[in-house]
C-alpha atoms as a PDB file:
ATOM      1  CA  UNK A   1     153.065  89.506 116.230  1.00  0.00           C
ATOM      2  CA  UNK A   2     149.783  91.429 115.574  1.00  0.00           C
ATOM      3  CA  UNK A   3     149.044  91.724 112.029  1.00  0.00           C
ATOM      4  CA  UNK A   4     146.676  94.630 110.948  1.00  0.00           C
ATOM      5  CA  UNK A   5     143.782  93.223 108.974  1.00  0.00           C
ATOM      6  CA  UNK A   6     144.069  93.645 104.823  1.00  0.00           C
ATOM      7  CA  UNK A   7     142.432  96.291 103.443  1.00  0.00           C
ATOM      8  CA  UNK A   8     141.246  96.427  99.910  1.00  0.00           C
ATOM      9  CA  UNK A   9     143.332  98.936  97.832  1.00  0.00           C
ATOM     10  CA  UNK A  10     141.129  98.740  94.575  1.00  0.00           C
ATOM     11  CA  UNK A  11     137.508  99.984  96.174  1.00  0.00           C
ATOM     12  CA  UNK A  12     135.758  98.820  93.185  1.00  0.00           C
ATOM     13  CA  UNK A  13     136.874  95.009  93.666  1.00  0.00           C
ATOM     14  CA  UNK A  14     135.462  94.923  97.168  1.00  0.00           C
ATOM     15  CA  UNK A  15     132.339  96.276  96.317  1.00  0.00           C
ATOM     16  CA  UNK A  16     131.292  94.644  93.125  1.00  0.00           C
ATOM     17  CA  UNK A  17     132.316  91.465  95.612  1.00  0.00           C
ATOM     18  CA  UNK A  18     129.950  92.668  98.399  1.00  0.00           C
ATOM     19  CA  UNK A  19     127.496  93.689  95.619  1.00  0.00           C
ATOM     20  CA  UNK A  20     127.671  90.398  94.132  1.00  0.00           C
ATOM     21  CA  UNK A  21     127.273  88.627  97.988  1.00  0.00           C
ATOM     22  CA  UNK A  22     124.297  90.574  98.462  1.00  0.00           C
ATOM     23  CA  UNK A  23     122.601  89.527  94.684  1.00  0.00           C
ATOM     24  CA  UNK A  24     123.296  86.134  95.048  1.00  0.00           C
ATOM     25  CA  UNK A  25     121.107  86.090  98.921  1.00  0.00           C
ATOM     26  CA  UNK A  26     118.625  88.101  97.372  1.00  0.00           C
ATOM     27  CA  UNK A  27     117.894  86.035  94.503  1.00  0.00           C
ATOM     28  CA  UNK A  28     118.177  82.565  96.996  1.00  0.00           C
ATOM     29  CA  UNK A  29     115.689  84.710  99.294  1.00  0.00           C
ATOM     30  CA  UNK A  30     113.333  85.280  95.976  1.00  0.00           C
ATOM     31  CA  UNK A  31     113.510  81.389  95.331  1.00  0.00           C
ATOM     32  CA  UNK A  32     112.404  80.493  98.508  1.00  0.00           C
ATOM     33  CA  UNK A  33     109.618  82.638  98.840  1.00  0.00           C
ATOM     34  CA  UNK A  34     108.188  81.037  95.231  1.00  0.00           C
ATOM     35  CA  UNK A  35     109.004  77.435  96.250  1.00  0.00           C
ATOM     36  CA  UNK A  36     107.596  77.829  99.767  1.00  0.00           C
ATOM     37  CA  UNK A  37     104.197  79.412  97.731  1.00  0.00           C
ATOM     38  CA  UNK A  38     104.134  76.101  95.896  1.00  0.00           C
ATOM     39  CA  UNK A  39     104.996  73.938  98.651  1.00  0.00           C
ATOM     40  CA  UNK A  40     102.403  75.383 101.027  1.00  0.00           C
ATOM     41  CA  UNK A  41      99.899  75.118  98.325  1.00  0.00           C
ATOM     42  CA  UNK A  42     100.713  71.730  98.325  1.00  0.00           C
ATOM     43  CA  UNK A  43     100.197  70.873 101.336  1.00  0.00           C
ATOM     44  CA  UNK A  44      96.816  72.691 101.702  1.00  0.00           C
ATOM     45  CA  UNK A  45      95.647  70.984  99.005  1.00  0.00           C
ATOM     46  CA  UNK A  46      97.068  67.248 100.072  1.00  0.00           C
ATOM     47  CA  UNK A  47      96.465  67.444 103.255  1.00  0.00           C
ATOM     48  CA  UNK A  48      92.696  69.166 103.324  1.00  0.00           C
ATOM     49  CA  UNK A  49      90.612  67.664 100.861  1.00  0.00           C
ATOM     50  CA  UNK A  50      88.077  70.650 101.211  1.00  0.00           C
ATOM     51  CA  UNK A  51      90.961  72.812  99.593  1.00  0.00           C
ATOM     52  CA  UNK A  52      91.628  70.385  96.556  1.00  0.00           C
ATOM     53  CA  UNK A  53      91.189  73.285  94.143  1.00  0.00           C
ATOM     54  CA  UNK A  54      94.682  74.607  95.211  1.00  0.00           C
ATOM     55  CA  UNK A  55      96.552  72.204  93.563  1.00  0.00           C
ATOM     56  CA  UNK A  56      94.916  73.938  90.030  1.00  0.00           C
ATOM     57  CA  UNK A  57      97.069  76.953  90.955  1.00  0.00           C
ATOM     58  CA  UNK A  58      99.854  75.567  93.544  1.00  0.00           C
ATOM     59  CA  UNK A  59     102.719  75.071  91.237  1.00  0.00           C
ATOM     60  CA  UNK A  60     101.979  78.595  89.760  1.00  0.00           C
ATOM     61  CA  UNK A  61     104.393  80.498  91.787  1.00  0.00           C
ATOM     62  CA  UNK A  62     107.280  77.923  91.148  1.00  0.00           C
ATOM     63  CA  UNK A  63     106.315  77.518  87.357  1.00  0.00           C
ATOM     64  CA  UNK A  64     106.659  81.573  87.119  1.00  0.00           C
ATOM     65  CA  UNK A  65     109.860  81.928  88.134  1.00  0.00           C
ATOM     66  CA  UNK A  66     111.244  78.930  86.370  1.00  0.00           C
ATOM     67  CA  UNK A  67     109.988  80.439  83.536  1.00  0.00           C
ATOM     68  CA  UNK A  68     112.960  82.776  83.690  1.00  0.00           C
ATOM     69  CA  UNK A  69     115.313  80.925  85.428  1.00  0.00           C
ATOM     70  CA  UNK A  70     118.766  78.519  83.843  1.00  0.00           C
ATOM     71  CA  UNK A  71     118.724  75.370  84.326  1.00  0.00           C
ATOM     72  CA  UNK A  72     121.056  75.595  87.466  1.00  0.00           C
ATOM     73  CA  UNK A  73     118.908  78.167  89.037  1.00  0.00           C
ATOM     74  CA  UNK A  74     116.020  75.263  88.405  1.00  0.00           C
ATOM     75  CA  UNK A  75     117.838  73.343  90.154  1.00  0.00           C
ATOM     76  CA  UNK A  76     117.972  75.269  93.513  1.00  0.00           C
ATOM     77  CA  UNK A  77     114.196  75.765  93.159  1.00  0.00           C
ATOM     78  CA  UNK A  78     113.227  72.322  92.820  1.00  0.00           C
ATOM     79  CA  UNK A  79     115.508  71.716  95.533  1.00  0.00           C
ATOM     80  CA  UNK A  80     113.900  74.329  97.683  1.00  0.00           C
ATOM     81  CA  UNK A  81     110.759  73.332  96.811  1.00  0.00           C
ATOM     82  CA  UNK A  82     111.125  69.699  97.724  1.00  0.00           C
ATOM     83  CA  UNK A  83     112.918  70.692 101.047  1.00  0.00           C
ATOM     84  CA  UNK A  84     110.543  73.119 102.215  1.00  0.00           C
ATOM     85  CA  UNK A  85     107.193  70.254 100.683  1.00  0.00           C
ATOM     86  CA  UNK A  86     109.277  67.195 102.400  1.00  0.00           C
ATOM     87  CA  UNK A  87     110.091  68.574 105.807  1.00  0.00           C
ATOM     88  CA  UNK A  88     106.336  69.501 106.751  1.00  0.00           C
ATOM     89  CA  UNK A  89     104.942  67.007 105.032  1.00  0.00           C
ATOM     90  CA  UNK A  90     107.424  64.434 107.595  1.00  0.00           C
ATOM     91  CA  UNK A  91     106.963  66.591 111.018  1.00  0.00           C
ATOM     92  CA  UNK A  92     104.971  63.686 112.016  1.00  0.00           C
ATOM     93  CA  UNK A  93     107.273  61.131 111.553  1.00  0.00           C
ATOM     94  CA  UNK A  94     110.448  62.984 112.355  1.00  0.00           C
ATOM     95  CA  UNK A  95     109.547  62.696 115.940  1.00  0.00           C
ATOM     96  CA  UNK A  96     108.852  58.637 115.659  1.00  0.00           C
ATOM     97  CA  UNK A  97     111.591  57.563 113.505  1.00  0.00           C
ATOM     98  CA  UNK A  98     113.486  60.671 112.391  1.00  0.00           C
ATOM     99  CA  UNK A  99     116.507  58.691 110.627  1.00  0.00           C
ATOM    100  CA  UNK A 100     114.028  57.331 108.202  1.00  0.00           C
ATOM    101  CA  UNK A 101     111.935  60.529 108.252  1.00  0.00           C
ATOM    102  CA  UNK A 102     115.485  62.502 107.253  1.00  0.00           C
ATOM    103  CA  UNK A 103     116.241  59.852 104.705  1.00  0.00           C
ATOM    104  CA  UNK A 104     112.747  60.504 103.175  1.00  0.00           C
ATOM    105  CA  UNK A 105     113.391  64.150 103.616  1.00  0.00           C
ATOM    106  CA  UNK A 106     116.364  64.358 101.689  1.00  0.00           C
ATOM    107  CA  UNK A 107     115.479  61.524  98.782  1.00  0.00           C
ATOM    108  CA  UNK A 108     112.365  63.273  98.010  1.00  0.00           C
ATOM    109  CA  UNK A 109     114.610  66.583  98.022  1.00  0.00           C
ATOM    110  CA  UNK A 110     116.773  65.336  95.325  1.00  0.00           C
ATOM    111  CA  UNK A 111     113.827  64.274  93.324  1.00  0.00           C
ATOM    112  CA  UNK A 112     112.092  67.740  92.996  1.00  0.00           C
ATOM    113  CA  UNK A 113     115.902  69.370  92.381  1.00  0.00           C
ATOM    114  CA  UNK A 114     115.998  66.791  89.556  1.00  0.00           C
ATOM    115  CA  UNK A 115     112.421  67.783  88.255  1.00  0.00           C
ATOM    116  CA  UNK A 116     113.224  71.766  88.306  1.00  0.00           C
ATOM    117  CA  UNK A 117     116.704  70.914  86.868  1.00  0.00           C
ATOM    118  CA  UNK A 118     115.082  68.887  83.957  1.00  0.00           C
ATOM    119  CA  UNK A 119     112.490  71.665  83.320  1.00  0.00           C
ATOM    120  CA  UNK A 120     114.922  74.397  83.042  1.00  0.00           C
ATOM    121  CA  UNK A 121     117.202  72.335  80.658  1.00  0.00           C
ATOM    122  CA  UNK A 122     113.677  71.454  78.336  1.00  0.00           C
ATOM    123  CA  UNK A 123     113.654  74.983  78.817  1.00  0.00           C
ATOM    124  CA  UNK A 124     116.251  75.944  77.041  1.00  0.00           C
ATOM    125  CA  UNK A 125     116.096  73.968  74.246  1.00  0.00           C
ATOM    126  CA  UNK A 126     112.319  74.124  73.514  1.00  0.00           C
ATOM    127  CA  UNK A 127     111.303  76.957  75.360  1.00  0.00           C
ATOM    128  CA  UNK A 128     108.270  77.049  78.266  1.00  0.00           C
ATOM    129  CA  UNK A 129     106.042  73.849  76.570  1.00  0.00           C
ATOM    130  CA  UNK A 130     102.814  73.010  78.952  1.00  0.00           C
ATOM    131  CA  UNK A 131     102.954  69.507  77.665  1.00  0.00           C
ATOM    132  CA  UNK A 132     106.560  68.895  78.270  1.00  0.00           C
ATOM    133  CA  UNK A 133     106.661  70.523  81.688  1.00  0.00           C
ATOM    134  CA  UNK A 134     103.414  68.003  82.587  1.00  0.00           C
ATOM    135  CA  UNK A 135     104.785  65.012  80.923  1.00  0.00           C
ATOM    136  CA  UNK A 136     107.884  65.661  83.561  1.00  0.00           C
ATOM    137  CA  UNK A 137     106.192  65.882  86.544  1.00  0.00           C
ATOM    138  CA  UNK A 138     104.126  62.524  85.502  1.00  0.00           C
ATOM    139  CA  UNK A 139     107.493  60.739  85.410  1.00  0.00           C
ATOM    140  CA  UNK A 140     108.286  62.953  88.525  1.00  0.00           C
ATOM    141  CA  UNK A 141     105.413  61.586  90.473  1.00  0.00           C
ATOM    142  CA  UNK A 142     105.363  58.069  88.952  1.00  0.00           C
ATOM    143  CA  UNK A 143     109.006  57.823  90.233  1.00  0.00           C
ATOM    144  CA  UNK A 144     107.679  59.163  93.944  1.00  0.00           C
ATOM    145  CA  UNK A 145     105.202  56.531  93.975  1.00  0.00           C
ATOM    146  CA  UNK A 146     107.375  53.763  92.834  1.00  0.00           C
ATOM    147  CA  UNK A 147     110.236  54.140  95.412  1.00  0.00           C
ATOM    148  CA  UNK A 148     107.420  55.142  98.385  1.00  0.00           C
ATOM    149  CA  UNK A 149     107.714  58.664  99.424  1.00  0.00           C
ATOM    150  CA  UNK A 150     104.354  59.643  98.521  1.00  0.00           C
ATOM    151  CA  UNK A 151     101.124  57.884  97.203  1.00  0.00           C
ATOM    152  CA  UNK A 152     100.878  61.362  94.519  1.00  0.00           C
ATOM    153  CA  UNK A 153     100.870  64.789  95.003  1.00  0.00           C
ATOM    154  CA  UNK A 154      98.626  65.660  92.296  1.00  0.00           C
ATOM    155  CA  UNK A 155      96.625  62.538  91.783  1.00  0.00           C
ATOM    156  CA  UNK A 156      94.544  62.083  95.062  1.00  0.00           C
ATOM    157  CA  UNK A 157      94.105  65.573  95.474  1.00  0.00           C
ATOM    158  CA  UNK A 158      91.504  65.798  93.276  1.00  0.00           C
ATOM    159  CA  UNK A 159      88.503  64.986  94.365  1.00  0.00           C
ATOM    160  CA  UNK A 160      86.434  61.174  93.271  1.00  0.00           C
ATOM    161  CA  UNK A 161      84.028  62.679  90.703  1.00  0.00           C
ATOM    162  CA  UNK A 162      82.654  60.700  87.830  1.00  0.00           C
ATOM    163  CA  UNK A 163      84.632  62.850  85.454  1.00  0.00           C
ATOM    164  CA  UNK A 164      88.089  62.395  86.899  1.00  0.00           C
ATOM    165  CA  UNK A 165      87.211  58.046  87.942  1.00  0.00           C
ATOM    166  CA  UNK A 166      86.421  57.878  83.760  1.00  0.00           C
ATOM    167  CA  UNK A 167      89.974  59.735  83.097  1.00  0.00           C
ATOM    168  CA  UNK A 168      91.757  57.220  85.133  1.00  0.00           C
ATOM    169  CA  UNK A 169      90.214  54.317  84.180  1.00  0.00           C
ATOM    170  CA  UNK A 170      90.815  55.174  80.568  1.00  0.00           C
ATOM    171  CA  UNK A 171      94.575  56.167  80.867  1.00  0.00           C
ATOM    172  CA  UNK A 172      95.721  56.027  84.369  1.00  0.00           C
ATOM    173  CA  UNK A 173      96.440  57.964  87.382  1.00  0.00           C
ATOM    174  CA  UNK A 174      99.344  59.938  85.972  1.00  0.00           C
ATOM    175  CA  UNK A 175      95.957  62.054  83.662  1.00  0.00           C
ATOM    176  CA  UNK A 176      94.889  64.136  86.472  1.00  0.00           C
ATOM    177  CA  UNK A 177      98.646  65.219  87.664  1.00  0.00           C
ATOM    178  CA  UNK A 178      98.951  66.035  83.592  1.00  0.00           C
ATOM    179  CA  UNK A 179      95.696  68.267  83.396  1.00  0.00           C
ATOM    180  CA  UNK A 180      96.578  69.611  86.578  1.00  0.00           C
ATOM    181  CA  UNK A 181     100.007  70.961  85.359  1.00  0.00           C
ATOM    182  CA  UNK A 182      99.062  71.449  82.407  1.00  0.00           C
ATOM    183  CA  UNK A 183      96.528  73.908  83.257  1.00  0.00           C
ATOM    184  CA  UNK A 184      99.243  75.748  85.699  1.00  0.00           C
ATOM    185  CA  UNK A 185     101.640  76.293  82.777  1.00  0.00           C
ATOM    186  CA  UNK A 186      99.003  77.353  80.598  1.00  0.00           C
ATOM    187  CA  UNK A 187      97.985  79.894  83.665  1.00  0.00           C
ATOM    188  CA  UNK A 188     101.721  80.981  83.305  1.00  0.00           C
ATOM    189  CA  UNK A 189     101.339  81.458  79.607  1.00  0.00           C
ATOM    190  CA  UNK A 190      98.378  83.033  79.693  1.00  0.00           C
ATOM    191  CA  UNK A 191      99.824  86.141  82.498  1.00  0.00           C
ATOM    192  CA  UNK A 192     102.973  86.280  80.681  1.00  0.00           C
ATOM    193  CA  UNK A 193     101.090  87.351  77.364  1.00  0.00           C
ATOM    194  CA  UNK A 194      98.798  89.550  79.209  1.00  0.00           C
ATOM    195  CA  UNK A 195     101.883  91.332  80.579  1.00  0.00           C
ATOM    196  CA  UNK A 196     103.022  91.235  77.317  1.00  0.00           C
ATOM    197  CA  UNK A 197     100.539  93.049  75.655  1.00  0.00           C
ATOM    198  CA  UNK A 198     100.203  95.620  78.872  1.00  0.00           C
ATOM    199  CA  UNK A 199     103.684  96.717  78.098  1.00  0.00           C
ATOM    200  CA  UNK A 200     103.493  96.854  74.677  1.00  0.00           C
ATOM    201  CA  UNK A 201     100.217  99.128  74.568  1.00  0.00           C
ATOM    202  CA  UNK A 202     102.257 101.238  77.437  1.00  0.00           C
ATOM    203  CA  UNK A 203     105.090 101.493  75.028  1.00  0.00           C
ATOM    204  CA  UNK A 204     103.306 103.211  72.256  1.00  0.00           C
ATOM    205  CA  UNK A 205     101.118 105.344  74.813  1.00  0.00           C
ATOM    206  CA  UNK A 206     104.254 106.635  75.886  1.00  0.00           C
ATOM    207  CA  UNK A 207     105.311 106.953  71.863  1.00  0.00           C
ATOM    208  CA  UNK A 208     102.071 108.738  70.808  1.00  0.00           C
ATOM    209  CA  UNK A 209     102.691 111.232  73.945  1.00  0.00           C
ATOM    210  CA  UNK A 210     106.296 112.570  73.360  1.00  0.00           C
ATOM    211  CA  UNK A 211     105.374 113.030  69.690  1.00  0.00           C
ATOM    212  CA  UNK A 212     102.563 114.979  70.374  1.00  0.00           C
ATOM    213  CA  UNK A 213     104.675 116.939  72.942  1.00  0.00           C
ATOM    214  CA  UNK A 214     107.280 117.140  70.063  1.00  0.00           C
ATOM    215  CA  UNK A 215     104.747 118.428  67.775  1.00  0.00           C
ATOM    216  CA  UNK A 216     103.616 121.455  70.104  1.00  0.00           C
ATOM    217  CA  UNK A 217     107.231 122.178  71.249  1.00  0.00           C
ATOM    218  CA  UNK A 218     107.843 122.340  67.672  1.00  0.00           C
ATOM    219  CA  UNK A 219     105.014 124.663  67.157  1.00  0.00           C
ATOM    220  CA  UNK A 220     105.614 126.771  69.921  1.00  0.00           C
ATOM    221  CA  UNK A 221     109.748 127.346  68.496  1.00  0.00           C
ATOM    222  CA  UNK A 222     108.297 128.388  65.558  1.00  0.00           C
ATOM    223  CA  UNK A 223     105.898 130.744  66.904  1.00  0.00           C
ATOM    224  CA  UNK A 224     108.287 132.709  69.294  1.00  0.00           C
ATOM    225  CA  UNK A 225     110.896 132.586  67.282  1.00  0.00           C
ATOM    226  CA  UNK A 226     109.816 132.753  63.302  1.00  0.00           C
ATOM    227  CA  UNK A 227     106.749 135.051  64.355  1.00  0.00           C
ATOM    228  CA  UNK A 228     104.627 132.140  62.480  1.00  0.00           C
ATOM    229  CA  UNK A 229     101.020 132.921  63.202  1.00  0.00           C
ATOM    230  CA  UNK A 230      99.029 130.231  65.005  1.00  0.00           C
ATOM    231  CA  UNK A 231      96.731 129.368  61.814  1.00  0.00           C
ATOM    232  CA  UNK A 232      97.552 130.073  58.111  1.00  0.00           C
ATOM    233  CA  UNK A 233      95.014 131.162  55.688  1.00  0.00           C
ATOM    234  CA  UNK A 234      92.918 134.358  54.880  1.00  0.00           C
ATOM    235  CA  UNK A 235      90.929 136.352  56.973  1.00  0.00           C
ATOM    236  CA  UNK A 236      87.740 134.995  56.901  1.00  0.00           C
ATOM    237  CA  UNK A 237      85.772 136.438  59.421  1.00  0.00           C
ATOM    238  CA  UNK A 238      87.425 139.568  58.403  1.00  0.00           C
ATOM    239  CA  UNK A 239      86.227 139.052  54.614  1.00  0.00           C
ATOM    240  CA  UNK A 240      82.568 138.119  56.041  1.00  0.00           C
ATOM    241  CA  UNK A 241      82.000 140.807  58.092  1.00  0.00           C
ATOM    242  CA  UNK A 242      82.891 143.313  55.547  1.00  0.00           C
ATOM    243  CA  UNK A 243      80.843 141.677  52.983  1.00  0.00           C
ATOM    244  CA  UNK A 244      78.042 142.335  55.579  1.00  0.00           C
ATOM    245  CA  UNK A 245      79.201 145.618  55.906  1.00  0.00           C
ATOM    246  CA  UNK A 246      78.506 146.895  52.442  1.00  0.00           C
ATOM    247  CA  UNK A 247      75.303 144.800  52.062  1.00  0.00           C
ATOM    248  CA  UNK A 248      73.670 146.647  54.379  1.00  0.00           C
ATOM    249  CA  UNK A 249      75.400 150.019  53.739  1.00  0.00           C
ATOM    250  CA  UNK A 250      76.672 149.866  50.014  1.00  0.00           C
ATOM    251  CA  UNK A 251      79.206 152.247  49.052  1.00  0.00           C
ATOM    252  CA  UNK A 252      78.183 155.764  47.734  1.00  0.00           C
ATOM    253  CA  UNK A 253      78.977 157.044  44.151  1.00  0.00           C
ATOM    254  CA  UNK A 254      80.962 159.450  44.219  1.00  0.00           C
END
């Protein structure tokens, strides 16, 4: 027996539903498009040396929009990020040996979803801290290191100058990745108050502008309709000219 397909009675249900459908792939769309930024960064800057400078700015894009994401939402952009870094960084060997190139793919996945999720959760409790967000991805990238994936993201894209060889023989390899996120949170920081302040000084243009408005509107009521003349006060150039007046032709005696 044919059954007719169930239409939604309450209109408002199936909208906020379809709605709802529609925010949820637009946000997952918005995600991507930051952790792709950061992963292609990434890659520019690991895999061409000449480009090293990226990685001061790579995780910029991912960074911003963790800034306002939970700690779930953090989550899905680590794990974006590390699927999107992982799978181009394995093309290579995903033709060789692609069970252990999928394996790789999906461990190193995991990692970076654990790495956004640990950010948003700091967060939330301490708010958007450069040095905590850098001492995570040292741990991050010490852990990628340890169990192979990667011989550091951050680390050997720098490039060998005397500055950065004294830095790691004082306190290790994990110094660069630290400077190097610490200076893209501070980057973060530093737009975020620059918006900031843009808005603000916006805000009270837009203040200072509808009181003035008020101020002649208020005038103008009062003119029209109180017959208040434009400027109070005596007559001067009235007075002035008539004191010329009779200087120069005084009043006869009668």
């Amino acid at each position: 027996m044919f059954l007719p397909p169930k239409r939604c009675h309450r209109g408002n249900n199936c909208l906020s539903g379809s709605s709802e459908l529609g925010r949820s792939f637009s946000n997952l769309a918005e995600d991507f498009i930051y952790s792709g930024t950061t992963a292609l960064l990434l890659l520019v800057a690991n895999l061409f040396p000449g480009y090293w400078y990226f990685s001061f700015i790579a995780l910029f894009p991912f960074l911003w929009r963790i800034n306002k994401a939970s700690a779930r939402e953090a989550f899905r952009l680590g794990f974006l990020l590390g699927l999107t870094f992982f799978t181009f960084w394995s093309l290579d060997a995903l033709l060789v040996t692609p069970a252990s190139a999928i394996l790789k793919i999906i461990g190193g996945t995991l990692l970076f979803a654990l790495w956004g999720w640990a950010v948003g959760l700091a967060k939330q409790v301490f708010g958007f801290n450069p040095i905590i967000v850098s001492g995570l991805w040292v741990f991050f990238e010490l852990g990628l290191i340890k169990l192979g994936y990667t011989s550091g993201l951050l680390t050997h894209s720098t490039p060998s100058t005397p500055f950065f060889l004294r830095l790691i023989t004082l306190f290790g390899f994990g110094i660069i990745s630290f400077i190097v996120v610490f200076l893209n949170s501070l980057l973060v920081k530093a737009v975020l108050y620059a918006v900031k302040l843009f808005k603000t000084s916006s805000i009270e243009f837009k203040t200072t502008e509808k009181s003035s408005d008020f101020s002649e509107n208020h005038k103008f009521f009062n003119q029209k309709f109180f017959l208040t003349p434009q400027l109070r006060g005596p007559p001067v150039n009235h007075i002035a000219e008539k004191n010329i007046s009779d200087t120069i032709y005084p009043l006869k005696e009668f």
